[in-house]
C-alpha atoms as a PDB file:
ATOM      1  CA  UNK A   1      68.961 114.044 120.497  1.00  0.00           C
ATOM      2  CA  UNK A   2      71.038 112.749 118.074  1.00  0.00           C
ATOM      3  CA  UNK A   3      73.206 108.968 118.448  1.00  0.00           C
ATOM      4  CA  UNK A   4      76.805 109.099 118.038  1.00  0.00           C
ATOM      5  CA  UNK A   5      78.048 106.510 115.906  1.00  0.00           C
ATOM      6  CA  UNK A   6      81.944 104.703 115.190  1.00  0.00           C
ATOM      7  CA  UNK A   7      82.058 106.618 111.964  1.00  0.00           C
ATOM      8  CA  UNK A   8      85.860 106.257 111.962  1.00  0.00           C
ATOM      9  CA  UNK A   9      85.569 102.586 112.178  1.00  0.00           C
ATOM     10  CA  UNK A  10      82.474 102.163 110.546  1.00  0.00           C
ATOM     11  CA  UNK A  11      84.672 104.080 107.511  1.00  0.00           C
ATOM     12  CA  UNK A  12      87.720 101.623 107.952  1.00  0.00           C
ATOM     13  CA  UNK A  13      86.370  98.220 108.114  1.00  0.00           C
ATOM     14  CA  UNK A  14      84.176  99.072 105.219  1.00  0.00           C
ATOM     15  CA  UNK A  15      86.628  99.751 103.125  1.00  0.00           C
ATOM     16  CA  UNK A  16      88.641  96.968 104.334  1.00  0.00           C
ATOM     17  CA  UNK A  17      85.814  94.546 103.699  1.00  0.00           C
ATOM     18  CA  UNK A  18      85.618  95.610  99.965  1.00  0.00           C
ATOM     19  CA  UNK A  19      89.187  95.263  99.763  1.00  0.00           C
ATOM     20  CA  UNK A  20      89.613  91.742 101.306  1.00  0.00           C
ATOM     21  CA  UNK A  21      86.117  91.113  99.350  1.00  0.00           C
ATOM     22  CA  UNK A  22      87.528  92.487  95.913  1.00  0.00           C
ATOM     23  CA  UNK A  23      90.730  90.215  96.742  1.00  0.00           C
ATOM     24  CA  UNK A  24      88.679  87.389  96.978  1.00  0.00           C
ATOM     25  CA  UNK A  25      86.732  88.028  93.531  1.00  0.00           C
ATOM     26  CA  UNK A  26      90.504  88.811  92.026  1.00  0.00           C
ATOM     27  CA  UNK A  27      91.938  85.312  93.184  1.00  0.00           C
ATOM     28  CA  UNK A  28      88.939  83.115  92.256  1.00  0.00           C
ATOM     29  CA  UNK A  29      89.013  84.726  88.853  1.00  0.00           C
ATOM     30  CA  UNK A  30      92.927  84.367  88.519  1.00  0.00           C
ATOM     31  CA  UNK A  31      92.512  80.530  89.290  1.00  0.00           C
ATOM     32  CA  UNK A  32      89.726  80.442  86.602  1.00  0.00           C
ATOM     33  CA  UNK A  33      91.947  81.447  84.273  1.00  0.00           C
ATOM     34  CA  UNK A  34      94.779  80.334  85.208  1.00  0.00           C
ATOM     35  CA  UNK A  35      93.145  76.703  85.416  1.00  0.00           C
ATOM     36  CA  UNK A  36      92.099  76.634  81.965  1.00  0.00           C
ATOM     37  CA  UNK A  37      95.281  77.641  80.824  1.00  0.00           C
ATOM     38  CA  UNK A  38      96.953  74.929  78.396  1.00  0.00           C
ATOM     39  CA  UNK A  39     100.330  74.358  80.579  1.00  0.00           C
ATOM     40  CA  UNK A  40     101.164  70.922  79.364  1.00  0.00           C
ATOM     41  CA  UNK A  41     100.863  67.517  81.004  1.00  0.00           C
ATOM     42  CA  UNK A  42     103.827  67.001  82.795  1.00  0.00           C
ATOM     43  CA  UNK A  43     102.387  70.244  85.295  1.00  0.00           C
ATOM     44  CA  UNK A  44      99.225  69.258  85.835  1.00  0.00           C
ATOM     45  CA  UNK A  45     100.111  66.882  88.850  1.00  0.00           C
ATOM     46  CA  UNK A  46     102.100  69.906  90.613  1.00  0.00           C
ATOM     47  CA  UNK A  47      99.024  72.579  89.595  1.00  0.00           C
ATOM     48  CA  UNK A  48      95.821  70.432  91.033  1.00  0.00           C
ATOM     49  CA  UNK A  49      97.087  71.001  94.843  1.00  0.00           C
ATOM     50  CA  UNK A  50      98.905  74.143  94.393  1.00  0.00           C
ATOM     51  CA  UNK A  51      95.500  74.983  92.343  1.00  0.00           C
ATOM     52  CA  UNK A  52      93.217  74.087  95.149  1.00  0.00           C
ATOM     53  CA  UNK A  53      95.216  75.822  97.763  1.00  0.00           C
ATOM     54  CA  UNK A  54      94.882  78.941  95.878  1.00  0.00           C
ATOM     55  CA  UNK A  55      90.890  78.535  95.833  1.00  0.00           C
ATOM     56  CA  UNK A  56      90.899  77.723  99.516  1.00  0.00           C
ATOM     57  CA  UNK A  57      92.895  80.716 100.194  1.00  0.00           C
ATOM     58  CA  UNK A  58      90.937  83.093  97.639  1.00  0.00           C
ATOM     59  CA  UNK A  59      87.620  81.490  99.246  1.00  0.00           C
ATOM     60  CA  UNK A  60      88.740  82.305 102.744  1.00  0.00           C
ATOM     61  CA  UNK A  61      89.332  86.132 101.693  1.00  0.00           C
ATOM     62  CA  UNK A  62      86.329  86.349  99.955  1.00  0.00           C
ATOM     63  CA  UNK A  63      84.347  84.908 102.864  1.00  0.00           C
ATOM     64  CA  UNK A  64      86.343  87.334 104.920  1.00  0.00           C
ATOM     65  CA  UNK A  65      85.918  90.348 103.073  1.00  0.00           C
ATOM     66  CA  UNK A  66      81.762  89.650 102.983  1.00  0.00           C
ATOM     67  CA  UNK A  67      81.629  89.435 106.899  1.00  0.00           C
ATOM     68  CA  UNK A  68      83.615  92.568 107.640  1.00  0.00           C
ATOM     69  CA  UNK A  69      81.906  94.361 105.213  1.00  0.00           C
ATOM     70  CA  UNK A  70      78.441  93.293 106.797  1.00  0.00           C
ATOM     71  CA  UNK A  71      79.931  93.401 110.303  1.00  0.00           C
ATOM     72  CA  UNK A  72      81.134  97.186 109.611  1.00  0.00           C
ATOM     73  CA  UNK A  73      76.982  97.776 107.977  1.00  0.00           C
ATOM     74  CA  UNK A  74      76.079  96.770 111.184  1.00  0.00           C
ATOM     75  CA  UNK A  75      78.183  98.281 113.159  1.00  0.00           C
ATOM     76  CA  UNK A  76      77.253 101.310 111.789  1.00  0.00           C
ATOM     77  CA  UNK A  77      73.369 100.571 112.343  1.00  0.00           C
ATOM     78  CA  UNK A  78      73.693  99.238 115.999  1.00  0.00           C
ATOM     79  CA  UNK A  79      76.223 101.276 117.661  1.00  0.00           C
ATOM     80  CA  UNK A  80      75.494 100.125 120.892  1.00  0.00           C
ATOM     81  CA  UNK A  81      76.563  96.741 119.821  1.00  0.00           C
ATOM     82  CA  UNK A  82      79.879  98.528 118.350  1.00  0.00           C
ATOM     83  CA  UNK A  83      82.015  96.076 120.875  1.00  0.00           C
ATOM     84  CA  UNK A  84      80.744  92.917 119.620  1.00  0.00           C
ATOM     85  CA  UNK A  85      80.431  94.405 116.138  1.00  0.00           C
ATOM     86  CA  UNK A  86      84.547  95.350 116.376  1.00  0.00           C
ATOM     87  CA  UNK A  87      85.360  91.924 117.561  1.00  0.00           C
ATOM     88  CA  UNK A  88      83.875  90.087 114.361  1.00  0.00           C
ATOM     89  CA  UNK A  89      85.794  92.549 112.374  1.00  0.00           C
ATOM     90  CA  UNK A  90      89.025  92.006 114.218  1.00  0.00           C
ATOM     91  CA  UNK A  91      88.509  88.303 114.150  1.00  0.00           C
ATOM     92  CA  UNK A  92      87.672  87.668 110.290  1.00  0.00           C
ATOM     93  CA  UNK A  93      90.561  90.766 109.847  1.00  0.00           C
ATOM     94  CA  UNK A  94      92.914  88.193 110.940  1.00  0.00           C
ATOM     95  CA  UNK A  95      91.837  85.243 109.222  1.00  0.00           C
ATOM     96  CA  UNK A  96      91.228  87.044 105.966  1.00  0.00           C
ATOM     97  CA  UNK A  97      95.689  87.404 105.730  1.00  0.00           C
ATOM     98  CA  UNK A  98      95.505  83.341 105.325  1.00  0.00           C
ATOM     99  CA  UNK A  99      93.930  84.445 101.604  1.00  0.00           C
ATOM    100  CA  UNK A 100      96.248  87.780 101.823  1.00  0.00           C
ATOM    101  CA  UNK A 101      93.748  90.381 103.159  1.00  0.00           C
ATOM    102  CA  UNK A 102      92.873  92.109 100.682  1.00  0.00           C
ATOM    103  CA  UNK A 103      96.312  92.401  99.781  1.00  0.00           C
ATOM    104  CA  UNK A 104      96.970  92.891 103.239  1.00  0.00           C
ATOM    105  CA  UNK A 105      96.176  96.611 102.832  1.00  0.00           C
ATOM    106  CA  UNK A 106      92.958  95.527 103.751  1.00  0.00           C
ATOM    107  CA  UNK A 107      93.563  93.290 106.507  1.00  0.00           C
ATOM    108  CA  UNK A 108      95.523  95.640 108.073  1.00  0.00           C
ATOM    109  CA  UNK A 109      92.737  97.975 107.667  1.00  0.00           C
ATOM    110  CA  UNK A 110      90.142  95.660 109.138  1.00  0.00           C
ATOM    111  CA  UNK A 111      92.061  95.360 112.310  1.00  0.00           C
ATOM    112  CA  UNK A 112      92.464  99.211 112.563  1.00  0.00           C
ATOM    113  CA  UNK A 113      88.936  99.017 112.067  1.00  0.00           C
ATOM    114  CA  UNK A 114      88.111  96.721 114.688  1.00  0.00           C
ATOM    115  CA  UNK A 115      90.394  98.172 117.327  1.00  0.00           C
ATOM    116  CA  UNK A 116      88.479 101.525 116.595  1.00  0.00           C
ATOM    117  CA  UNK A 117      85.248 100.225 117.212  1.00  0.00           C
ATOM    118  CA  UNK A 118      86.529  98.238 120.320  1.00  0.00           C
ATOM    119  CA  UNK A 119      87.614 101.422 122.282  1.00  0.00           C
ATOM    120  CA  UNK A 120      84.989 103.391 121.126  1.00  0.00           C
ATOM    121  CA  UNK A 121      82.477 104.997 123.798  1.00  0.00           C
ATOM    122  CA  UNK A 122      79.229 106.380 122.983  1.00  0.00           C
END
């Protein structure tokens, strides 16, 4: 007897989680660079909080992407759990589009994801 698994979500909100996770990377290393860029003085008042919004924002996607991609292992591994599993996934879906999802691609994703594994019935 084999168990059925959400492989259509499982599918969806792992490749959403790598995007919103690869997002992440990509807008921690752009304000890397970006802050050790010489820009002159007179900016550097009008960078430092448009400069730590942008980390907050890349930090929230990159936190975002790393839960839905472990929340999608897991659903995956635990299918009976797949409700609770899909709701994680919706839920950090959502707040990964304050740091642009993935570039939203995979924040949309995410919550296709999560809906999937929210209807799904073993």
């Amino acid at each position: 007897m084999s168990v059925q698994k959400p492989v259509a979500a499982f599918v969806i909100s792992l490749v959403a989680g790598a995007l919103m996770l690869a997002g992440g990377v990509m807008g921690i290393a752009a304000w890397t660079w970006w802050r050790w860029m010489p820009m002159g003085g007179w900016m550097m008042p009008m960078w430092g909080m448009m400069g730590s919004l942008w980390l907050v924002f890349s930090s929230i996607g990159l936190v975002s992407g790393a839960v839905v991609l472990v929340a999608s292992l897991l659903l995956y591994s635990r299918p009976e759990q797949a409700q609770s599993w899909g709701t994680v996934i919706l839920v950090f879906s959502a707040v990964s589009l304050l740091g642009m999802g993935g570039l939203l691609i995979g924040a949309l994703l995410g919550i296709v994801g999560g809906l999937l594994a929210l209807v799904w019935k073993a």
